[in-house]
Protein backbone atom coordinates (compact mmCIF):
# COMPACT_ATOMS: atom_id res chain seq x y z
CA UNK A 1 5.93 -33.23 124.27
CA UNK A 2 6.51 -31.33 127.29
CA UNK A 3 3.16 -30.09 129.22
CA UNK A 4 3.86 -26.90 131.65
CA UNK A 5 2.83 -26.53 135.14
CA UNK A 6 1.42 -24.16 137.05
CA UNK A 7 2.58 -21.09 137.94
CA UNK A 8 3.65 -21.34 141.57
CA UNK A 9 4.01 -24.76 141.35
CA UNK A 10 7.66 -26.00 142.34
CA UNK A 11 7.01 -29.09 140.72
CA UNK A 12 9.29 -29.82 137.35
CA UNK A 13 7.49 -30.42 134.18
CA UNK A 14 6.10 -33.44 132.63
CA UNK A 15 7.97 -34.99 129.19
CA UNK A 16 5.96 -37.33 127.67
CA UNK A 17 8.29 -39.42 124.70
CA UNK A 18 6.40 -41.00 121.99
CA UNK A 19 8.24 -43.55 120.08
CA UNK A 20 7.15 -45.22 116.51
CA UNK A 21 8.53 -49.51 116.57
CA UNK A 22 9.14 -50.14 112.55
CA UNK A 23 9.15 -53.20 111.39
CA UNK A 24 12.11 -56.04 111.24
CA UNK A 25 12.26 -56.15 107.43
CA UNK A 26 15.22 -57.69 107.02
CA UNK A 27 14.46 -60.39 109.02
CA UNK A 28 11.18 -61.12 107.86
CA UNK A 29 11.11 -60.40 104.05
CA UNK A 30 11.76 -62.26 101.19
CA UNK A 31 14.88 -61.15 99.33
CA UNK A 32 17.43 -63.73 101.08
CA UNK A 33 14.79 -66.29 99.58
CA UNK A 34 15.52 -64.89 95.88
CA UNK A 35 19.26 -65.41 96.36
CA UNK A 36 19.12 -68.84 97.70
CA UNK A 37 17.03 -69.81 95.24
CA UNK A 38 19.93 -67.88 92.34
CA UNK A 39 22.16 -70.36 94.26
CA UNK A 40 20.42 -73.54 93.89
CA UNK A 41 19.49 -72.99 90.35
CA UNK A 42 23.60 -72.52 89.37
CA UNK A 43 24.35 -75.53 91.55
CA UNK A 44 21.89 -77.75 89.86
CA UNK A 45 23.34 -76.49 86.41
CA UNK A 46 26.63 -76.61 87.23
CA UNK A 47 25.55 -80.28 88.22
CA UNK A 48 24.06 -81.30 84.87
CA UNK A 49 26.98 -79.88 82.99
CA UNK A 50 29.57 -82.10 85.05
CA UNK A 51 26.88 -85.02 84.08
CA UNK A 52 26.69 -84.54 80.73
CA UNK A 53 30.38 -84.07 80.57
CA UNK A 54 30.93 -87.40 81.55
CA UNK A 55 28.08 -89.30 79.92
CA UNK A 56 28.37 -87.73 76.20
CA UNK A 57 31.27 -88.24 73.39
CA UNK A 58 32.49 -85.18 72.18
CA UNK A 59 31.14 -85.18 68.86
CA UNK A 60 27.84 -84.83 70.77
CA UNK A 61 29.31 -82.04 73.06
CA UNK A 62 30.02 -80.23 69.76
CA UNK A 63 26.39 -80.45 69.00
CA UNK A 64 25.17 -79.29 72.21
CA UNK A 65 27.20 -76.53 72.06
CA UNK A 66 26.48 -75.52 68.53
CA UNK A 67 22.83 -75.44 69.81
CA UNK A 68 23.23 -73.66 72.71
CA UNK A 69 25.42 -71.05 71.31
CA UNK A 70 24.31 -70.98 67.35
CA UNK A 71 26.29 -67.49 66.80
CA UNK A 72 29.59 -69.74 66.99
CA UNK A 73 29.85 -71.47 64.00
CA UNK A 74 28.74 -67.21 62.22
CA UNK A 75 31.67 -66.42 64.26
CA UNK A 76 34.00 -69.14 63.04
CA UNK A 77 33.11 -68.62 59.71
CA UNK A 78 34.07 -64.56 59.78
CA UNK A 79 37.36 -65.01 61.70
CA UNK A 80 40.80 -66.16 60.94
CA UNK A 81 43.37 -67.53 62.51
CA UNK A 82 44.50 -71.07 63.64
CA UNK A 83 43.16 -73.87 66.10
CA UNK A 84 43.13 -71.30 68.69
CA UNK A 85 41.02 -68.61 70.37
CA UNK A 86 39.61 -67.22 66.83
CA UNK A 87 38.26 -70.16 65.77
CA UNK A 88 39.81 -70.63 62.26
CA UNK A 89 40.82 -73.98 60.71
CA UNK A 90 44.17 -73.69 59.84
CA UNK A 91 46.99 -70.77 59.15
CA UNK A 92 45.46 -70.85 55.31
CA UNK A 93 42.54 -71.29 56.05
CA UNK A 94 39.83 -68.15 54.41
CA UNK A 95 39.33 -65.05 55.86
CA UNK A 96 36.98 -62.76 55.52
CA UNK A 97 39.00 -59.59 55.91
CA UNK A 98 38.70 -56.70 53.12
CA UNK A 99 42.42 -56.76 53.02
CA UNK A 100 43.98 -60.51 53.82
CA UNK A 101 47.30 -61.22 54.78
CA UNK A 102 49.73 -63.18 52.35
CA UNK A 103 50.53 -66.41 54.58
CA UNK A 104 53.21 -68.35 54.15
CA UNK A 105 54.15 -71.97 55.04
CA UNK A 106 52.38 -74.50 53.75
CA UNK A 107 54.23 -77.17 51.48
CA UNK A 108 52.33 -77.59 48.92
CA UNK A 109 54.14 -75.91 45.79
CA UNK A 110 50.72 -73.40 44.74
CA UNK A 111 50.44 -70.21 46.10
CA UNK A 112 48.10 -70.57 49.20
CA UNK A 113 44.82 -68.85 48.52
CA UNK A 114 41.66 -69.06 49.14
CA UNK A 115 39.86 -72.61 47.94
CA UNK A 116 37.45 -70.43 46.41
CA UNK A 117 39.46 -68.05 44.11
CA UNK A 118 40.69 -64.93 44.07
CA UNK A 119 40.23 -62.02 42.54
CA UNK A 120 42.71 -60.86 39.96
CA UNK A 121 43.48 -57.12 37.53
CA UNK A 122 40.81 -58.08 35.51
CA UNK A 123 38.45 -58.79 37.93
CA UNK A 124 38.13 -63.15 37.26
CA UNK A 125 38.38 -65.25 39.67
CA UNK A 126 41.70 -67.87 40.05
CA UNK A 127 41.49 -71.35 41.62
CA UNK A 128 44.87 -72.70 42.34
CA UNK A 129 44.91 -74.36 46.52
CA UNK A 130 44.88 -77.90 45.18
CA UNK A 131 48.31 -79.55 44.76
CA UNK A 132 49.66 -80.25 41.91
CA UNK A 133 52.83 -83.09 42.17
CA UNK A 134 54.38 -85.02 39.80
CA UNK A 135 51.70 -87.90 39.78
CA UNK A 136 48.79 -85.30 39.29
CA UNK A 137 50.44 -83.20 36.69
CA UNK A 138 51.53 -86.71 34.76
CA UNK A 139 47.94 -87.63 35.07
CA UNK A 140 46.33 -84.70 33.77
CA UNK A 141 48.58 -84.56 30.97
CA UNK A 142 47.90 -88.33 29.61
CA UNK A 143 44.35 -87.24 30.01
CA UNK A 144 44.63 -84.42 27.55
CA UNK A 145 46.84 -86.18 25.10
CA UNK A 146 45.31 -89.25 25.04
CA UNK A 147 42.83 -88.29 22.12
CA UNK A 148 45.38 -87.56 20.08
CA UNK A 149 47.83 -90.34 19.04
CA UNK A 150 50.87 -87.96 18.16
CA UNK A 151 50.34 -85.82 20.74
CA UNK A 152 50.53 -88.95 23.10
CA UNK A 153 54.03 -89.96 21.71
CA UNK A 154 55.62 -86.68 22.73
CA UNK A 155 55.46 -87.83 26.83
CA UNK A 156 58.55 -89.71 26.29
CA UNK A 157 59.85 -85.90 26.32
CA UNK A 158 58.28 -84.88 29.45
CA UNK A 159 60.61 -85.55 32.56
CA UNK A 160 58.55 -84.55 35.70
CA UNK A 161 60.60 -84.29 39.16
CA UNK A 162 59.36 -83.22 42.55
CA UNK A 163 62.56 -80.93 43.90
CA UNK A 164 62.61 -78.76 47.06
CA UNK A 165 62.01 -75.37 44.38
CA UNK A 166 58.96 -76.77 43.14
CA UNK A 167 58.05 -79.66 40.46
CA UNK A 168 60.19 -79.42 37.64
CA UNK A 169 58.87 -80.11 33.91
CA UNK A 170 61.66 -81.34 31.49
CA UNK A 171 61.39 -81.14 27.99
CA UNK A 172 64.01 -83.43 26.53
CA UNK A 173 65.27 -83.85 23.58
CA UNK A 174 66.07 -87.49 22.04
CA UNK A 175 67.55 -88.44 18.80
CA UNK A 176 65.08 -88.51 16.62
CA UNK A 177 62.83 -85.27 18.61
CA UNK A 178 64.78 -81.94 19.08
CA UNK A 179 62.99 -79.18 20.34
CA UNK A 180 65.29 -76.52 18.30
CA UNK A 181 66.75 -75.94 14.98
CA UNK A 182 70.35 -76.58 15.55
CA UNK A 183 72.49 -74.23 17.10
CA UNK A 184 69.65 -71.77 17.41
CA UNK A 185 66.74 -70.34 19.65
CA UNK A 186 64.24 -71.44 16.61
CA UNK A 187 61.37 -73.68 18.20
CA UNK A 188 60.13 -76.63 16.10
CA UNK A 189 56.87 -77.21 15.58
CA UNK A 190 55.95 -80.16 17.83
CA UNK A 191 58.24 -78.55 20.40
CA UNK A 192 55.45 -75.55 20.04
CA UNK A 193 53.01 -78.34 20.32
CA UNK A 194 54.52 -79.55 23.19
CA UNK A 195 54.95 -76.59 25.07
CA UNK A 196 51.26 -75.66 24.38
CA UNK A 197 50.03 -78.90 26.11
CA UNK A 198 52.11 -77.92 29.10
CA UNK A 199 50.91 -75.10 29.27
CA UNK A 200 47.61 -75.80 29.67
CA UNK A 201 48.55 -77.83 32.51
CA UNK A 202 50.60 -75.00 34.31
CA UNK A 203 47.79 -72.11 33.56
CA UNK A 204 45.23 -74.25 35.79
CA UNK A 205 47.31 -72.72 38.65
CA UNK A 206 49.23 -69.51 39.17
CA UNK A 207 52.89 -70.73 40.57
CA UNK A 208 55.63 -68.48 39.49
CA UNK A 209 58.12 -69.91 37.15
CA UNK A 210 61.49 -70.26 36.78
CA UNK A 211 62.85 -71.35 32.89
CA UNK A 212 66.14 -73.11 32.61
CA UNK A 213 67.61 -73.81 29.19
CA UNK A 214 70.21 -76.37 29.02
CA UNK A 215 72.71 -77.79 26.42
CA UNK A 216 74.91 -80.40 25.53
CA UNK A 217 79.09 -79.98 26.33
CA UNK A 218 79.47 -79.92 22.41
CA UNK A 219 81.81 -76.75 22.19
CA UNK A 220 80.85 -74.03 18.69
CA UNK A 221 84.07 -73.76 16.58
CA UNK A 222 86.48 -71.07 17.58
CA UNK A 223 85.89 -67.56 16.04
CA UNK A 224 82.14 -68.22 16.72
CA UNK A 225 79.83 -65.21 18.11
CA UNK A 226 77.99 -67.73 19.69
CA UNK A 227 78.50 -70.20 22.71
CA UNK A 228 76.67 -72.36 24.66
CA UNK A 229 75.51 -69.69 27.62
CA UNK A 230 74.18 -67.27 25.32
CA UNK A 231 72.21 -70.51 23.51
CA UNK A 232 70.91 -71.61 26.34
CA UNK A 233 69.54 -68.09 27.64
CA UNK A 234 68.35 -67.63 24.09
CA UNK A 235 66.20 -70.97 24.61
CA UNK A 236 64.93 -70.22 27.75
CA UNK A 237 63.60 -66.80 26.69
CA UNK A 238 62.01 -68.29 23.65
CA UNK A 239 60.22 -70.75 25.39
CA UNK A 240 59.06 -67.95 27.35
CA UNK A 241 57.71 -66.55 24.56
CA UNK A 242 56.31 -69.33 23.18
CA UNK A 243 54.40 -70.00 26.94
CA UNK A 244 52.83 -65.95 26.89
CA UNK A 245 51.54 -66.62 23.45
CA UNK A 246 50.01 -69.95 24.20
CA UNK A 247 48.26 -67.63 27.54
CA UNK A 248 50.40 -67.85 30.31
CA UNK A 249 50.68 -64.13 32.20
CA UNK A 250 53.97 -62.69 31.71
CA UNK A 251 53.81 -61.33 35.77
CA UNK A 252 54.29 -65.49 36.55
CA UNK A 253 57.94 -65.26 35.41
CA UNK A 254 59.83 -65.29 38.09
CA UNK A 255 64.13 -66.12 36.00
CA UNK A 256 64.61 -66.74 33.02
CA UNK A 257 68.15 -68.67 33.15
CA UNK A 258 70.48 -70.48 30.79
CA UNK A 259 72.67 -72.66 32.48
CA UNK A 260 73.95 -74.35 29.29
CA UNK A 261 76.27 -78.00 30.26
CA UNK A 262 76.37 -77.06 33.88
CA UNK A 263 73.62 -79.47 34.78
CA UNK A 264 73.27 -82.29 32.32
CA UNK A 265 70.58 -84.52 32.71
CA UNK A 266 73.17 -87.27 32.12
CA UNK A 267 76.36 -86.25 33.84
CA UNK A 268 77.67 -89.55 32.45
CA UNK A 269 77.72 -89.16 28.98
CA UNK A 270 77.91 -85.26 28.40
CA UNK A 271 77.35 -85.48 25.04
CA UNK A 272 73.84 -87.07 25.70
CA UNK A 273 70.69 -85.77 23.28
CA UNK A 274 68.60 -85.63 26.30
CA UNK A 275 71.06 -82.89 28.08
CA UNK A 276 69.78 -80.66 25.37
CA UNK A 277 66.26 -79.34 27.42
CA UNK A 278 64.06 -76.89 28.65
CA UNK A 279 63.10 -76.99 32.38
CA UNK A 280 59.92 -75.54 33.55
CA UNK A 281 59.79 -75.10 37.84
CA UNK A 282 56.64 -74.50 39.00
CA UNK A 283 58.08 -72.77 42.48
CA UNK A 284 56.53 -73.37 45.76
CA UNK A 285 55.70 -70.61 47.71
């Protein structure tokens, strides 16, 4: 504020500066206190997570962390994938997903789906992620047949083999059991019987199949229409037959082949009963 003087007066005029002191704030107030106090707090967690690190097992980590963070095990549940980031138990294991992907890999000779069924055309559900091996598909047949005494002697025809394809199901025929008329594609009827009980067996899971029929080296007479490919096809196809009838989907076919003396059962004696049979491969995926 300036104040003038008077007139006449060589004297200058007097400035008079008026200043306002604010407060030191920053020095004084509180907000460093909140951040040091932020600072200890994450210290003394970060702390008690190094201590319980070293004083707990992990099963009891697991638990901790389940109860800390609840949503995980929702999350695990919805998600797919391996022992990785998205939490899933295995490359088969279920997803979720409207539209899953087919995975492929595992050994085990059923298609790999979900433990819990699928969905199939007509809408019912199909279990088939258990195994099924030689020793479980032996024991599941004895179990059926077991009430039945003549249905229990017809085993001795059943030839079960574990083979990189898949487990293969031999029907073999002996001397006194043939499962066709003679030089024909006509099924007897405990060959129909036997093939049923198979079946059964086989339609508790949803491999494809591949049917082999096989025959002896016994050559057909010259001047014959017939020969021992074209029997053994013929076979195949009507055991086929025989296995849609007694319920098996036709879409589970994968060949139909007739091999006829190229693979004898015994390559020995090539005129052996038992290199007259039907092979069944349940194929592994």
């Amino acid at each position: 504020m300036a104040k003038k003087a008077d007139a006449g007066s060589n004297q200058p005029p007097i400035i008079v500066k008026k200043i306002i002191m604010e407060q030191h704030a920053g020095h004084h107030g509180g907000a460093w206190k909140v951040a040091y106090a932020d600072f200890v707090t994450a210290m003394m967690a970060f702390f008690l997570l190094m201590w319980l690190l070293g004083a707990t097992d992990e099963k009891q980590r697991k638990g901790l962390a389940d109860y800390f963070a609840p949503t995980l095990v929702e999350f695990r549940q919805k998600s797919a994938g391996s022992d990785g980031m998205f939490g899933g138990d295995s490359l088969t294991a279920k997803d979720n997903y409207p539209h899953g992907a087919k995975q492929t890999g595992t050994q085990s000779i059923t298609i790999p789906r979900d433990a819990t069924g699928t969905q199939d055309d007509q809408g019912k559900s199909s279990s088939s992620a258990r195994k099924m091996d030689a020793k479980e598909f032996e024991k599941q047949l004895r179990e059926q047949l077991k009430k039945d005494p003549e249905k229990l002697a017809l085993l001795k025809n059943i030839r079960l083999t574990d083979t990189v394809e898949g487990l293969r199901i031999d029907l073999i025929d002996e001397a006194n059991f043939s499962m066709f008329a003679l030089a024909t594609d006509s099924l007897n009827p405990k060959a129909k019987i036997l093939i049923g009980e198979v079946t059964k067996i086989i339609d508790t899971v949803d491999n494809l199949l591949v049917i082999r029929g096989h025959t002896d080296s016994l050559p057909y007479a010259s001047g014959k229409n017939m020969n021992n490919w074209l029997l053994s096809s013929a076979r195949a196809e009507a055991t086929r037959k025989e296995m849609v009838l007694q319920g098996i989907m036709n879409t589970r076919m994968a060949r139909i082949e007739g091999v006829a003396d190229t693979e004898p059962y015994n390559p020995k004696d090539r005129m052996d009963d038992r290199n007259r049979r039907i092979s069944i491969t349940m194929k592994r995926n």
